[in-house]
C-alpha atoms as a PDB file:
ATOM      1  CA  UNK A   1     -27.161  31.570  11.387  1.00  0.00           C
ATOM      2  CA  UNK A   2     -26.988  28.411   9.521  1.00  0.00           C
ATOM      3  CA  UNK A   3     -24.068  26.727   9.649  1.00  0.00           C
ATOM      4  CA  UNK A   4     -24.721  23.465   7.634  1.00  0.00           C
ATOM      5  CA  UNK A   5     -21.877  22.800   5.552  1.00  0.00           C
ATOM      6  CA  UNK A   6     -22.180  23.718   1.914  1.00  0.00           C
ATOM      7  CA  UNK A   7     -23.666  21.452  -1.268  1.00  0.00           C
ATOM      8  CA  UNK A   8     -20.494  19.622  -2.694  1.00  0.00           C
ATOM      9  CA  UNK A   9     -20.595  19.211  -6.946  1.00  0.00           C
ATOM     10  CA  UNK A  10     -19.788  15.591  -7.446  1.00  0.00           C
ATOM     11  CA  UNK A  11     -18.733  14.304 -11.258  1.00  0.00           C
ATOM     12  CA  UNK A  12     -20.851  11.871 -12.303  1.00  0.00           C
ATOM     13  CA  UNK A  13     -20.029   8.807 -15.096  1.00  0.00           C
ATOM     14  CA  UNK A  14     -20.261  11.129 -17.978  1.00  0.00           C
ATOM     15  CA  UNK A  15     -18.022  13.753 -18.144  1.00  0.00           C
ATOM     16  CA  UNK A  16     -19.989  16.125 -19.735  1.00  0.00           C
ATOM     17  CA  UNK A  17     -22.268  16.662 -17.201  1.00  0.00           C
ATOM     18  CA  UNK A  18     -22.247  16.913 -12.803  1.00  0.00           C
ATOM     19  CA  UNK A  19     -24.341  16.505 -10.274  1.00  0.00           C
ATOM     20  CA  UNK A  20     -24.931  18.323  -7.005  1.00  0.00           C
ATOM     21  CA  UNK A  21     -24.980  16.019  -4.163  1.00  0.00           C
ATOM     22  CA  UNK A  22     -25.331  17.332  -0.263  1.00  0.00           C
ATOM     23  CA  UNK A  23     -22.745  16.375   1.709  1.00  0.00           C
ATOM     24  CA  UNK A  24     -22.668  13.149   4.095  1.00  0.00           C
ATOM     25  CA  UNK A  25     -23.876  14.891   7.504  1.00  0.00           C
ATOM     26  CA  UNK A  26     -26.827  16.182   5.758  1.00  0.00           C
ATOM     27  CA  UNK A  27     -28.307  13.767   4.610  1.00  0.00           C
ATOM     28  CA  UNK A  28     -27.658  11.371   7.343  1.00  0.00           C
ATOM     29  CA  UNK A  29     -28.059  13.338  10.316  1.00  0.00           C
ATOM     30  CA  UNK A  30     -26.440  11.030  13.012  1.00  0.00           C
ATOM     31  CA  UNK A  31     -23.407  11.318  10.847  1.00  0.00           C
ATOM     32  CA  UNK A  32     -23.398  15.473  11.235  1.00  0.00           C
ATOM     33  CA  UNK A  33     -24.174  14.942  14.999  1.00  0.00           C
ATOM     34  CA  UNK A  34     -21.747  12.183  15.560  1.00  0.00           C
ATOM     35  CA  UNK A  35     -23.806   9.721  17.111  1.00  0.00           C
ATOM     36  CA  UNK A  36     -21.935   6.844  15.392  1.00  0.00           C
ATOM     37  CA  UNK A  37     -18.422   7.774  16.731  1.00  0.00           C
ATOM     38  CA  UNK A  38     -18.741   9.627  19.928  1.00  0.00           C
ATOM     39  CA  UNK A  39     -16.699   7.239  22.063  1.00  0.00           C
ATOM     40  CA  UNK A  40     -13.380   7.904  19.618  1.00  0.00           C
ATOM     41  CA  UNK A  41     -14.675  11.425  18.072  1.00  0.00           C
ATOM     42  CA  UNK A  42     -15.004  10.255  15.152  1.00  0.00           C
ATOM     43  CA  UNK A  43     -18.005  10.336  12.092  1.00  0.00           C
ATOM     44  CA  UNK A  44     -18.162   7.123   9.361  1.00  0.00           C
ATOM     45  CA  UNK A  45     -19.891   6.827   6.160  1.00  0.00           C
ATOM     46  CA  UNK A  46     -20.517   4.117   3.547  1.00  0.00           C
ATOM     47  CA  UNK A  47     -18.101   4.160   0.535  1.00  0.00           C
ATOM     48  CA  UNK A  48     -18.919   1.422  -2.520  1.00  0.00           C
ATOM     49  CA  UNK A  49     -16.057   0.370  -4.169  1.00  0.00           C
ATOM     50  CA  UNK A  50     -17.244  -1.818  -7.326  1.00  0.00           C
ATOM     51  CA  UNK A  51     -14.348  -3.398  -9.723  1.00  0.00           C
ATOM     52  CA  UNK A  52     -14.850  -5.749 -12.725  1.00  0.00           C
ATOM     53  CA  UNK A  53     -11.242  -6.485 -11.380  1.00  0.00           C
ATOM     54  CA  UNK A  54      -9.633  -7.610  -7.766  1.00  0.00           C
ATOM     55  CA  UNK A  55     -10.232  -3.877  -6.233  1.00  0.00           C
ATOM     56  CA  UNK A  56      -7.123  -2.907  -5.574  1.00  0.00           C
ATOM     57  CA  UNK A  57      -6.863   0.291  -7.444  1.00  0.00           C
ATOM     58  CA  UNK A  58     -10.264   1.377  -6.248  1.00  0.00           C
ATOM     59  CA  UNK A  59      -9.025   0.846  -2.311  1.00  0.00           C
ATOM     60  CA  UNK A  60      -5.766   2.215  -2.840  1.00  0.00           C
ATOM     61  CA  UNK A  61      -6.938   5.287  -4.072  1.00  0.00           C
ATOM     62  CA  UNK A  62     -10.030   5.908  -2.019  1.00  0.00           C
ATOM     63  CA  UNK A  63      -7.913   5.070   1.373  1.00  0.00           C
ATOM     64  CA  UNK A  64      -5.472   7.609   0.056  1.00  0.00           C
ATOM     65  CA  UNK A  65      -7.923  10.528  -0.206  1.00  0.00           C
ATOM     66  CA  UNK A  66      -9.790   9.510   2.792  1.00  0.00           C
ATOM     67  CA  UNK A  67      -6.605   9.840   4.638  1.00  0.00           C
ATOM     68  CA  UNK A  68      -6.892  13.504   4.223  1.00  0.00           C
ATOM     69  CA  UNK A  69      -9.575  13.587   6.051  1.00  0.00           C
ATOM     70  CA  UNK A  70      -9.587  13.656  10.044  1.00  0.00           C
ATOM     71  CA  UNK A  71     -11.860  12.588  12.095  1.00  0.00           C
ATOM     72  CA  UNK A  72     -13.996  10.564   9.053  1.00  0.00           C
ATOM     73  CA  UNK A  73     -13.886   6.775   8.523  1.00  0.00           C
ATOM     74  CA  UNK A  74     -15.026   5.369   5.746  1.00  0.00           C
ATOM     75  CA  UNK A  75     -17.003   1.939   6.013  1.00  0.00           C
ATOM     76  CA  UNK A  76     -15.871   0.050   3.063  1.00  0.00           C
ATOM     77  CA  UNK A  77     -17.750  -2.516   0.910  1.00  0.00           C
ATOM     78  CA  UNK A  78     -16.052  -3.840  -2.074  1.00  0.00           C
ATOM     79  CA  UNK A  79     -17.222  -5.642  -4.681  1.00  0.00           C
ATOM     80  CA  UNK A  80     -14.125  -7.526  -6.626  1.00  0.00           C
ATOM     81  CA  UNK A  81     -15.027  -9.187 -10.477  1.00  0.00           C
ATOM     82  CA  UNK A  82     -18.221  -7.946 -11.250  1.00  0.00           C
ATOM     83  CA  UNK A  83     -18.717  -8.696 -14.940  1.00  0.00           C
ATOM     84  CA  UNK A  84     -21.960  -9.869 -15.226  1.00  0.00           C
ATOM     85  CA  UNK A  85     -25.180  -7.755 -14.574  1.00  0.00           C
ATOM     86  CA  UNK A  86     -26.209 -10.478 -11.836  1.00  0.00           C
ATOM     87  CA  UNK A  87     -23.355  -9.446  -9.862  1.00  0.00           C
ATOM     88  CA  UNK A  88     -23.556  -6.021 -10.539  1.00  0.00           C
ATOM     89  CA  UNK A  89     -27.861  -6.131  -9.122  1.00  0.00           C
ATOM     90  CA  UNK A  90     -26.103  -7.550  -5.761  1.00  0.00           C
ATOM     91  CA  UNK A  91     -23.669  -4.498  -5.253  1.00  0.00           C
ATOM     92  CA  UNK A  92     -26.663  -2.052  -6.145  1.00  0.00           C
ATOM     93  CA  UNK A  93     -28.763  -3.675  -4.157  1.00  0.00           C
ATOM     94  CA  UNK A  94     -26.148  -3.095  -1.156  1.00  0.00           C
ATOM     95  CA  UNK A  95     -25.482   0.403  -2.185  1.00  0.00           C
ATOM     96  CA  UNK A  96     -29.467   0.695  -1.759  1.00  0.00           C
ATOM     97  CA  UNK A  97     -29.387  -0.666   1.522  1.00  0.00           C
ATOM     98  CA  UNK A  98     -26.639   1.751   2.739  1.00  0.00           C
ATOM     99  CA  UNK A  99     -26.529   4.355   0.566  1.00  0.00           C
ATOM    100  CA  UNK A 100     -23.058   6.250   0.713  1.00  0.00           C
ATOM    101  CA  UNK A 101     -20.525   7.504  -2.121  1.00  0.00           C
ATOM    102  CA  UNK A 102     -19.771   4.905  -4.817  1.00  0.00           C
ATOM    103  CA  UNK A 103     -16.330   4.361  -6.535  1.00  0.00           C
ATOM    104  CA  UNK A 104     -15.784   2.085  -9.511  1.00  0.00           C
ATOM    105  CA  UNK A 105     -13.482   0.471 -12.148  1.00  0.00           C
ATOM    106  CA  UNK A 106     -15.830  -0.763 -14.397  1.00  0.00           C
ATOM    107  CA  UNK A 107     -14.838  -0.620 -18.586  1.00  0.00           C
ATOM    108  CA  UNK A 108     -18.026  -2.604 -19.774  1.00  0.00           C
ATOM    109  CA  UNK A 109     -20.391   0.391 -21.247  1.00  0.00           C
ATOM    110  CA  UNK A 110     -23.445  -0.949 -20.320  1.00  0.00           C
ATOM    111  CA  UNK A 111     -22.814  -2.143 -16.808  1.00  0.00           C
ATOM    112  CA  UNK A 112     -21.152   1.468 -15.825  1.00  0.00           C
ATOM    113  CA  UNK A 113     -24.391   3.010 -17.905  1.00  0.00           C
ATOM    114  CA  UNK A 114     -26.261   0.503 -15.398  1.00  0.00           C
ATOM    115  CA  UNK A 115     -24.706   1.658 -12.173  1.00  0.00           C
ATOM    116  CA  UNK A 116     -24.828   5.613 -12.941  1.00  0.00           C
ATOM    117  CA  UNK A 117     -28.404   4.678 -13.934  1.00  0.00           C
ATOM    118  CA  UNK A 118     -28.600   3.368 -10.376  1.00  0.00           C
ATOM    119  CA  UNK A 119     -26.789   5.814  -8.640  1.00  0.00           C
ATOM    120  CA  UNK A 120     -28.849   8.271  -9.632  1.00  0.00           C
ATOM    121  CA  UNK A 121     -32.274   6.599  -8.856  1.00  0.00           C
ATOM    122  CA  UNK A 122     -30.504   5.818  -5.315  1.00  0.00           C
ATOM    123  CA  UNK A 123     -29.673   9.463  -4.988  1.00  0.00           C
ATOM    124  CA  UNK A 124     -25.941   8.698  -3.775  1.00  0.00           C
ATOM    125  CA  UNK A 125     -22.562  10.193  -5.838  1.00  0.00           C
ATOM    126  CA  UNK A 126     -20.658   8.155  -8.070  1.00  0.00           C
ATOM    127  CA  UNK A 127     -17.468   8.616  -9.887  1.00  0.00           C
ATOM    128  CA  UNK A 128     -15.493   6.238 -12.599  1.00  0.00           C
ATOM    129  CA  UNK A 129     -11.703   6.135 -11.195  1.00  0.00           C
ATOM    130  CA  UNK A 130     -10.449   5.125 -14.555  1.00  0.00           C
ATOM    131  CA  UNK A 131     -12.582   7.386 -17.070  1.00  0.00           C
ATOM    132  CA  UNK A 132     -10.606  10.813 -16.646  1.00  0.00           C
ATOM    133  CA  UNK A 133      -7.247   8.862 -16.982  1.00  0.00           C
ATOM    134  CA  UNK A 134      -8.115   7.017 -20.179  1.00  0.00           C
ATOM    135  CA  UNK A 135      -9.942  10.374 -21.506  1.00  0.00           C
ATOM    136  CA  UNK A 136      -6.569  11.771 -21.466  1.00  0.00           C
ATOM    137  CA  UNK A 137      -4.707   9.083 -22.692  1.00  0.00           C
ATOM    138  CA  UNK A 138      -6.980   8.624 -25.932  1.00  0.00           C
ATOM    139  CA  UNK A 139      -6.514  12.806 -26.441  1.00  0.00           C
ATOM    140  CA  UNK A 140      -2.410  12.157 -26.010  1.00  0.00           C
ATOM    141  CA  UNK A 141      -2.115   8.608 -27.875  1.00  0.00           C
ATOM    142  CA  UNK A 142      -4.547   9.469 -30.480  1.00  0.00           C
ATOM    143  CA  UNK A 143      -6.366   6.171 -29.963  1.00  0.00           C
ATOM    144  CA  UNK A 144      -9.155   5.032 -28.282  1.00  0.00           C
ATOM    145  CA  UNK A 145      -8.674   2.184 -25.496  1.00  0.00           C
ATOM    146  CA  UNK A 146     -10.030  -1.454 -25.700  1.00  0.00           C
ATOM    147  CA  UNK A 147     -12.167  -2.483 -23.134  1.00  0.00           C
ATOM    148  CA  UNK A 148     -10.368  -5.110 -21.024  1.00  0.00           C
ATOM    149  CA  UNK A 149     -11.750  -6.207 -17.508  1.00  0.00           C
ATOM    150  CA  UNK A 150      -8.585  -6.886 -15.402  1.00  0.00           C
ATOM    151  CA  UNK A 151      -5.895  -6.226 -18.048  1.00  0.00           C
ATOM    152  CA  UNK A 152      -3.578  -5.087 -15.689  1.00  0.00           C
ATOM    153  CA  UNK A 153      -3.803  -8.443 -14.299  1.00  0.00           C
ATOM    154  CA  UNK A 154      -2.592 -10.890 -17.344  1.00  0.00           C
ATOM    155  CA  UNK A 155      -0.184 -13.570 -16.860  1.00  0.00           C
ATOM    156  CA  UNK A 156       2.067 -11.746 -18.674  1.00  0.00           C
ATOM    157  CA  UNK A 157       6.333 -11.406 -18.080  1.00  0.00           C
ATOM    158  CA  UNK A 158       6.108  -9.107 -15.530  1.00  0.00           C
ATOM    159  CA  UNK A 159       3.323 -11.299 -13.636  1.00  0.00           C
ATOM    160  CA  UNK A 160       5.659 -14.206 -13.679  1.00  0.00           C
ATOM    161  CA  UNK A 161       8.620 -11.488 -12.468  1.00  0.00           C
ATOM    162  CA  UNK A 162       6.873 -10.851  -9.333  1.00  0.00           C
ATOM    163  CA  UNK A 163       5.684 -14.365  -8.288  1.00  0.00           C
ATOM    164  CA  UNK A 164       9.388 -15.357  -8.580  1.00  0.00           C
ATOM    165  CA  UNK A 165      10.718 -12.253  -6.645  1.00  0.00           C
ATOM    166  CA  UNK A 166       7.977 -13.860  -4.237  1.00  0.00           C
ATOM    167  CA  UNK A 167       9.592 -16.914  -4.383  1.00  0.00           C
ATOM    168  CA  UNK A 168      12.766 -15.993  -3.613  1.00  0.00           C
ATOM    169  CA  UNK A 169      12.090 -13.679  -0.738  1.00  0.00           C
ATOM    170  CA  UNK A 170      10.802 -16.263   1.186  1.00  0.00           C
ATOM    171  CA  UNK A 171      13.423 -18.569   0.526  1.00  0.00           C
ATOM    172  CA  UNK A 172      15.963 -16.114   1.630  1.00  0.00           C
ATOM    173  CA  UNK A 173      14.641 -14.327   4.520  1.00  0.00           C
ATOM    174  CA  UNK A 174      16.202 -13.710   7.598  1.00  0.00           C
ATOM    175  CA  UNK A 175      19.500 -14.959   6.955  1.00  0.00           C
ATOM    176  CA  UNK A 176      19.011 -17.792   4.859  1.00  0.00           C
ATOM    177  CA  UNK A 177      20.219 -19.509   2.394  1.00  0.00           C
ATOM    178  CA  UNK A 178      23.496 -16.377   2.093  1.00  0.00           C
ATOM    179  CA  UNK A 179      25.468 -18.438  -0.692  1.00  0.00           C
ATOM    180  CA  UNK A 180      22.578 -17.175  -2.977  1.00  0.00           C
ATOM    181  CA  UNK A 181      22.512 -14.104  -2.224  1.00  0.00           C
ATOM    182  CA  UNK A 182      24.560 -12.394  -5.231  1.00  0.00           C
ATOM    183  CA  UNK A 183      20.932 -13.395  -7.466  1.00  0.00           C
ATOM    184  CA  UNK A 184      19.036 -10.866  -5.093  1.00  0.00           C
ATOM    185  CA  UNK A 185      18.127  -7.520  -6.857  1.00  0.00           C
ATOM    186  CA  UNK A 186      17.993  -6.067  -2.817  1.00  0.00           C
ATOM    187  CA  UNK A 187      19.586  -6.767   0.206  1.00  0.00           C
ATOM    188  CA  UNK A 188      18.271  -5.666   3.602  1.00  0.00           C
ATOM    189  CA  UNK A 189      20.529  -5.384   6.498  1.00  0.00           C
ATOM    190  CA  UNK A 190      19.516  -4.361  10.335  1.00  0.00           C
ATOM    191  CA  UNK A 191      19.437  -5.335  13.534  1.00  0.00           C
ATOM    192  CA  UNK A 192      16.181  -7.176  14.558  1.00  0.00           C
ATOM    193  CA  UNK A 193      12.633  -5.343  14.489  1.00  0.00           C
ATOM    194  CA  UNK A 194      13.719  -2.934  11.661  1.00  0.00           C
ATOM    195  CA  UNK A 195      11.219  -4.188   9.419  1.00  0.00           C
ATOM    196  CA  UNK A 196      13.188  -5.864   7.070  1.00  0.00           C
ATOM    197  CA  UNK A 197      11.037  -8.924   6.278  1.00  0.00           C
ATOM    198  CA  UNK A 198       7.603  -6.593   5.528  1.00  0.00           C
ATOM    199  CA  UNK A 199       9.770  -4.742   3.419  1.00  0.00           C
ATOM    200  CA  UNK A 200      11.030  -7.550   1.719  1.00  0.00           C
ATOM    201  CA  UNK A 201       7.633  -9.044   1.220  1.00  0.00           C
ATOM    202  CA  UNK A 202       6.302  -5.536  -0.194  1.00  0.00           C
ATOM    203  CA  UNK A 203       9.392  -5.051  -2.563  1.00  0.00           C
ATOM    204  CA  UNK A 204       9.163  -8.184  -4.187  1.00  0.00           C
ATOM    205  CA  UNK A 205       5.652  -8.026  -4.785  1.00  0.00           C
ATOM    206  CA  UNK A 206       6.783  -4.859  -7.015  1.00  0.00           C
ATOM    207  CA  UNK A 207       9.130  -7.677  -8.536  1.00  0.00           C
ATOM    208  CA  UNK A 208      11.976  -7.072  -6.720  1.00  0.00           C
ATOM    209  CA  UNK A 209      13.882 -10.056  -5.386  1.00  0.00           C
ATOM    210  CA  UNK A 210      14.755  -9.121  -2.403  1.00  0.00           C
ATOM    211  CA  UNK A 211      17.210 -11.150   0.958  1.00  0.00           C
ATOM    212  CA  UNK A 212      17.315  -9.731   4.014  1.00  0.00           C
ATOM    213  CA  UNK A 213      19.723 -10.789   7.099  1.00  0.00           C
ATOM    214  CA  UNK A 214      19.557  -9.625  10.952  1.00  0.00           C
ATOM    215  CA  UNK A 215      22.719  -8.554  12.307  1.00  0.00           C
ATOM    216  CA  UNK A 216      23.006  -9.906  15.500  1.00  0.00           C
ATOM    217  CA  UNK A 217      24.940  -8.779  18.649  1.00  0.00           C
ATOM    218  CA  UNK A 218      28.521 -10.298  19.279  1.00  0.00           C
ATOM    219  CA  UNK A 219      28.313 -12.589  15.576  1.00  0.00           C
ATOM    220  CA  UNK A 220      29.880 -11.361  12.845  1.00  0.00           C
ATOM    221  CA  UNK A 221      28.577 -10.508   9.472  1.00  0.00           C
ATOM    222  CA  UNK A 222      29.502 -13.566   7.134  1.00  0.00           C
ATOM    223  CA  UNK A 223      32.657 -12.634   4.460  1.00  0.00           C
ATOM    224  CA  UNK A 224      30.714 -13.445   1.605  1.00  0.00           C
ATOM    225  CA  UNK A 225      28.293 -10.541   2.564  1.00  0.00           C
ATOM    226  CA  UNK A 226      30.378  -7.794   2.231  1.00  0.00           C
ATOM    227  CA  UNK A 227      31.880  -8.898  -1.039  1.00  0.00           C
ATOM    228  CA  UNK A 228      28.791  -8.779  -2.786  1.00  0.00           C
ATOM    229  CA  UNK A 229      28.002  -7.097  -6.191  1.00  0.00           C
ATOM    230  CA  UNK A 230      25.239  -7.760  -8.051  1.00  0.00           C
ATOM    231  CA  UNK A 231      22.855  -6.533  -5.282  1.00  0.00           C
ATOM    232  CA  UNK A 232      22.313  -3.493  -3.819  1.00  0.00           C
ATOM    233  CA  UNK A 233      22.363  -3.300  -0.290  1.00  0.00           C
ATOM    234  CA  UNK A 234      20.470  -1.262   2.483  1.00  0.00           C
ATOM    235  CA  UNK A 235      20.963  -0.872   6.162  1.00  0.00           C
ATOM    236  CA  UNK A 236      18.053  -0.149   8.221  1.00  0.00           C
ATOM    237  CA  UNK A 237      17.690   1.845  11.425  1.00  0.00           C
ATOM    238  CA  UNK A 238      15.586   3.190  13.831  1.00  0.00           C
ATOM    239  CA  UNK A 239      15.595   4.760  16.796  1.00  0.00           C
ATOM    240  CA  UNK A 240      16.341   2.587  19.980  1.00  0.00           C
ATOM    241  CA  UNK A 241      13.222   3.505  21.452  1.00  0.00           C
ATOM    242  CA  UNK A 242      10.983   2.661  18.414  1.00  0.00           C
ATOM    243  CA  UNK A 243      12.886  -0.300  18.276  1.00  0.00           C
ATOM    244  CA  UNK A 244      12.269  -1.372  22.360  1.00  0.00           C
ATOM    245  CA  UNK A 245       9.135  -0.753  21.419  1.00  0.00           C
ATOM    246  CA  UNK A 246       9.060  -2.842  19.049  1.00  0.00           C
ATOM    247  CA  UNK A 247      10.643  -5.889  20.928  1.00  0.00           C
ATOM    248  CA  UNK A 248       8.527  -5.800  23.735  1.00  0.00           C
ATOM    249  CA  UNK A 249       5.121  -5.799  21.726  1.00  0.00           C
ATOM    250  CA  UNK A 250       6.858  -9.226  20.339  1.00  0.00           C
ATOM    251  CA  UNK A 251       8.089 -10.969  24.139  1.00  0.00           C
ATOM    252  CA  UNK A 252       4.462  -9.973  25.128  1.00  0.00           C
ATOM    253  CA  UNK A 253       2.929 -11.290  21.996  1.00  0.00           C
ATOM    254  CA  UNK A 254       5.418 -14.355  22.686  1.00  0.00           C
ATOM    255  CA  UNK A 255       4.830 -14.374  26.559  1.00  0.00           C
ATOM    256  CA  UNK A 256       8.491 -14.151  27.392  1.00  0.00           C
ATOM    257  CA  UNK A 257      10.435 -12.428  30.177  1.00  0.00           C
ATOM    258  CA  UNK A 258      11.445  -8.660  29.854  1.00  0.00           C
ATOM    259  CA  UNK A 259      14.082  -9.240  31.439  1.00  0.00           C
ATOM    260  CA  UNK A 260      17.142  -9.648  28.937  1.00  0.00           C
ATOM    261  CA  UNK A 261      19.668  -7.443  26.651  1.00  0.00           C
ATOM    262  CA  UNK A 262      17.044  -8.112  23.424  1.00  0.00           C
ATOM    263  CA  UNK A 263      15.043  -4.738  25.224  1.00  0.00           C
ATOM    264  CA  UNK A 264      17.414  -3.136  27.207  1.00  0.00           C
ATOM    265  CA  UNK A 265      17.762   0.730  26.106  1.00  0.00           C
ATOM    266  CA  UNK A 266      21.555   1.112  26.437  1.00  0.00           C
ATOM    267  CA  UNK A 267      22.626  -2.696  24.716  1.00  0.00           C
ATOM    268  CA  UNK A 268      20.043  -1.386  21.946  1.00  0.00           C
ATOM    269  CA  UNK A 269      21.270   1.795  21.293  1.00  0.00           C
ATOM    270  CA  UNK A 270      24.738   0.046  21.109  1.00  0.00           C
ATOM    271  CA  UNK A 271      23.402  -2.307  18.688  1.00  0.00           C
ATOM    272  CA  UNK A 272      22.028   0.600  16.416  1.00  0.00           C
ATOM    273  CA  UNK A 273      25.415   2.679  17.080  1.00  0.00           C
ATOM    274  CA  UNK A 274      27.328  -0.664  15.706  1.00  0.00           C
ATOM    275  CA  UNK A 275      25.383  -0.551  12.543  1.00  0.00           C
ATOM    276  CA  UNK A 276      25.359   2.479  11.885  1.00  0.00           C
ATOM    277  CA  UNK A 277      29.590   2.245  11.970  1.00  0.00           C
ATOM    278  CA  UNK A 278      28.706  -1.283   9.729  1.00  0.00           C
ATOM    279  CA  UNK A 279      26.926   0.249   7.412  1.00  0.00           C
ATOM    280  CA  UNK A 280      29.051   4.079   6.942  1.00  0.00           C
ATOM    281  CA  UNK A 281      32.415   1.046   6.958  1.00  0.00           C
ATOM    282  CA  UNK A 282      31.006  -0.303   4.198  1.00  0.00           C
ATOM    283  CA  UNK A 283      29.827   2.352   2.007  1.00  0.00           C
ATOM    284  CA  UNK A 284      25.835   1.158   2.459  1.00  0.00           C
ATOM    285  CA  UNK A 285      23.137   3.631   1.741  1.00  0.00           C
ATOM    286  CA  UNK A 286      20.719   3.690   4.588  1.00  0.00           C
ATOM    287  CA  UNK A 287      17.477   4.586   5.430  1.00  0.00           C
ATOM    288  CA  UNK A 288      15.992   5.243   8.880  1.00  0.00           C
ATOM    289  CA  UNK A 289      12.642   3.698   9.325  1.00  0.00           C
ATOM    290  CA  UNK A 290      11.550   4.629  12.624  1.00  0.00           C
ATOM    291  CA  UNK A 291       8.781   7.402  11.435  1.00  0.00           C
ATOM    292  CA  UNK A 292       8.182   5.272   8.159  1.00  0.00           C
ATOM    293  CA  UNK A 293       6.039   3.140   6.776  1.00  0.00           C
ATOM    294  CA  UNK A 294       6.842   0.199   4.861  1.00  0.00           C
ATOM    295  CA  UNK A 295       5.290   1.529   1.846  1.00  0.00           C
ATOM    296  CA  UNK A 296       7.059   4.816   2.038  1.00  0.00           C
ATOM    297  CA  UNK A 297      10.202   2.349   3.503  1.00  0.00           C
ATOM    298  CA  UNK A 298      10.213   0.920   0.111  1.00  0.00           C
ATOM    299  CA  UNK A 299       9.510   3.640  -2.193  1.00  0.00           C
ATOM    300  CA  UNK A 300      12.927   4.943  -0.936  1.00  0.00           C
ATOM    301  CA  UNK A 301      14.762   1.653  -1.530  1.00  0.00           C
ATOM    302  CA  UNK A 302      13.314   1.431  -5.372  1.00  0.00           C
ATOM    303  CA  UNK A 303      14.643   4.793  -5.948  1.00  0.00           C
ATOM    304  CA  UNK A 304      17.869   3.829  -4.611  1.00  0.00           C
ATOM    305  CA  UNK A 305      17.396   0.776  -6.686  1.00  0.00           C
ATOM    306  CA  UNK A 306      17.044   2.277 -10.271  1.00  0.00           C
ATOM    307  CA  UNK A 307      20.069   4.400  -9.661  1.00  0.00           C
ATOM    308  CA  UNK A 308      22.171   1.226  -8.694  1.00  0.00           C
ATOM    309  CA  UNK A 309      20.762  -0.565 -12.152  1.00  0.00           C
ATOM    310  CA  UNK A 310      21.770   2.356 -14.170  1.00  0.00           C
ATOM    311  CA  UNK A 311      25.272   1.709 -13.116  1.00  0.00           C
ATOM    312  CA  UNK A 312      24.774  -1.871 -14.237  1.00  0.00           C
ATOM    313  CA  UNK A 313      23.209  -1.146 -17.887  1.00  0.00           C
ATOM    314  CA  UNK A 314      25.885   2.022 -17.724  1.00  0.00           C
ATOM    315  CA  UNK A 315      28.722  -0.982 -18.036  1.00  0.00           C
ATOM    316  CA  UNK A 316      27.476  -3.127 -20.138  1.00  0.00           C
END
C-alpha cells in the first residue's frame, strides 16, 4: 500500500492560476526518512523568505504557520531590501542551491515576475504574502495600490512615536526615575522575574511608553505610585514555582549562592501572596504570566490599554 503523503496545490504569484508541488519528504527523501533530525525527532526544510523591506512581516508570518506544525523546523534564509535585480540573482541563486518553499514581499512587478519566473525553473513553491491582501483591498477601496518598497517603514509620526516610547522605557526601567512616571502610557508592577522589563521593551516598540518598578520584599511601594493617574497600571504574577525557576536560571547565570530568601519556595510564594493583596488593595488589573509569553503578555495589556484611553477621550 503506498503510503506517501499526498501532492499539496500550492498558489503561485498569479492568482489566476496554481501549481501542484509534491510535498517536502518527497522530494527530498532524507527529509521523509528523518535522517536530518533523528537525535531530537524532528524533520527540517529550507524556507526563502525574500523582502524588498527589513523581513519582518515575511518571518512573522511564516514562524506563525510553521508553529502549527510538530515535529518540522524550518531552516530560514532571509533576504532583507532586495530592490535591485543584482540582489534579487543572489537570493535565487541560494534558493537554487537549497531548494525549499519560497515566501516574499516583493511590490516591484518585474522583480516578483523574475522570482516566479525562477521559482518555477527551480521547481520549488512560491507564494506573494502581500498579493491576496492588497487584491482585496483594491476590490473594497475601489483603488488600486501604489507600489512602495518599505512603506510601512517611513519616518512618519507614528515612527517617531515608537522611538520615543523606546526612549523612555529605558530611562524608566526598573524603578527609575518614579517622579516621571505620571508621562508613562503603562505601568508594570511585580515582584522580580515577572517579566516586566521584556514586556516593557515589546510594548513600547508598539509605541507605548511604558515604566516598570519591582516590588521588593520588606520596602514599601513609594506614595507617589499609588496616586497616579494618567497611566494605567498592571500587576504581574506568576506562579512561585515558575518564578524559582526563574531566579535560579539567573544566580547560575550570575554564579551566585542558592542559598538565600531571593529562591526560597515559601518567602516567594509570600512575596506573590503580598502582591496579589497590593494589587486587589489598589484596584490594579492583573495579568498572570506564568504560562505566557511576552507577546501574548502584551497583547493583554494593550487591550486593557485602549479601554483605559477611552475613559480619557470619554472626559475630555
Amino acid at each position: 500500500m503506498d503510503r506517501s503523503p499526498p501532492f499539496i496545490p500550492v498558489l503561485s504569484l498569479d492568482s489566476k492560476r496554481s501549481t501542484v508541488y509534491p510535498p517536502i519528504s518527497a522530494v527530498f527523501p532524507s527529509l521523509r526518512d528523518n535522517r536530518l533530525g533523528a537525535d531530537v525527532g524532528l524533520s527540517y526544510f529550507h524556507l526563502h523568505l525574500v523582502s524588498d523591506a527589513t523581513g519582518e512581516t515575511l518571518i512573522a508570518v511564516s514562524r506563525a504557520a510553521s508553529a502549527q506544525y510538530q515535529g518540522v523546523s524550518s531552516i530560514e534564509h532571509i533576504y532583507p531590501l532586495v530592490r535591485t535585480r543584482t540582489q534579487l540573482d543572489k537570493a535565487i541563486a541560494e534558493i537554487e542551491a537549497a531548494p525549499g518553499m519560497v515566501l516574499f514581499t516583493l511590490v516591484d512587478k518585474d522583480l516578483l515576475q523574475a522570482l516566479e519566473d525562477a521559482c518555477k525553473r527551480i521547481g520549488v513553491p512560491c507564494l506573494s504574502i502581500l498579493q491576496p491582501i492588497l487584491h482585496l483591498f483594491q476590490s473594497y477601496i475601489g483603488m488600486e495600490s501604489t507600489p512602495r518598497p518599505g512603506a510601512q517603514h517611513m519616518l512618519n509620526a507614528d515612527y517617531f512615536r515608537r522611538i520615543d516610547a523606546l526612549n523612555y522605557t529605558v530611562l524608566h526601567d526598573d524603578g527609575q526615575q518614579i517622579d516621571e512616571y505620571e508621562d508613562a502610557d503603562v505601568l508594570l508592577i511585580g515582584v522580580s522575574r515577572t517579566s516586566k522589563t521584556p514586556t516593557s521593551i515589546y510594548l513600547a516598540n508598539r509605541g507605548i511608553k511604558t515604566a516598570n518598578i519591582p516590588l521588593v520584599p520588606n520596602v514599601p511601594l513609594p506614595p507617589s505610585v499609588r496616586k497616579l493617574k494618567h497611566p494605567l497600571v498592571v500587576g504581574l504574577l506568576a506562579s512561585p514555582e515558575r518564578i524559582v525557576q526563574m531566579r535560579e536560571n539567573r544566580l547560575l547565570a550570575l554564579n551566585a549562592t542558592h542559598e538565600t530568601l531571593y529562591v526560597d519556595r515559601l518567602a516567594v510564594a509570600d512575596e506573590v501572596a503580598q502582591s496579589r493583596r497590593l494589587f486587589a488593595e489598589l484596584g490594579w488589573p492583573t495579568i498572570d504570566v506564568t504560562r505566557r509569553s511576552i507577546e501574548e503578555t502584551a497583547a493583554a495589556i494593550i487591550d486593557l490599554y485602549r479601554v483605559h484611553s477611552l475613559k480619557f477621550i470619554a472626559q475630555a
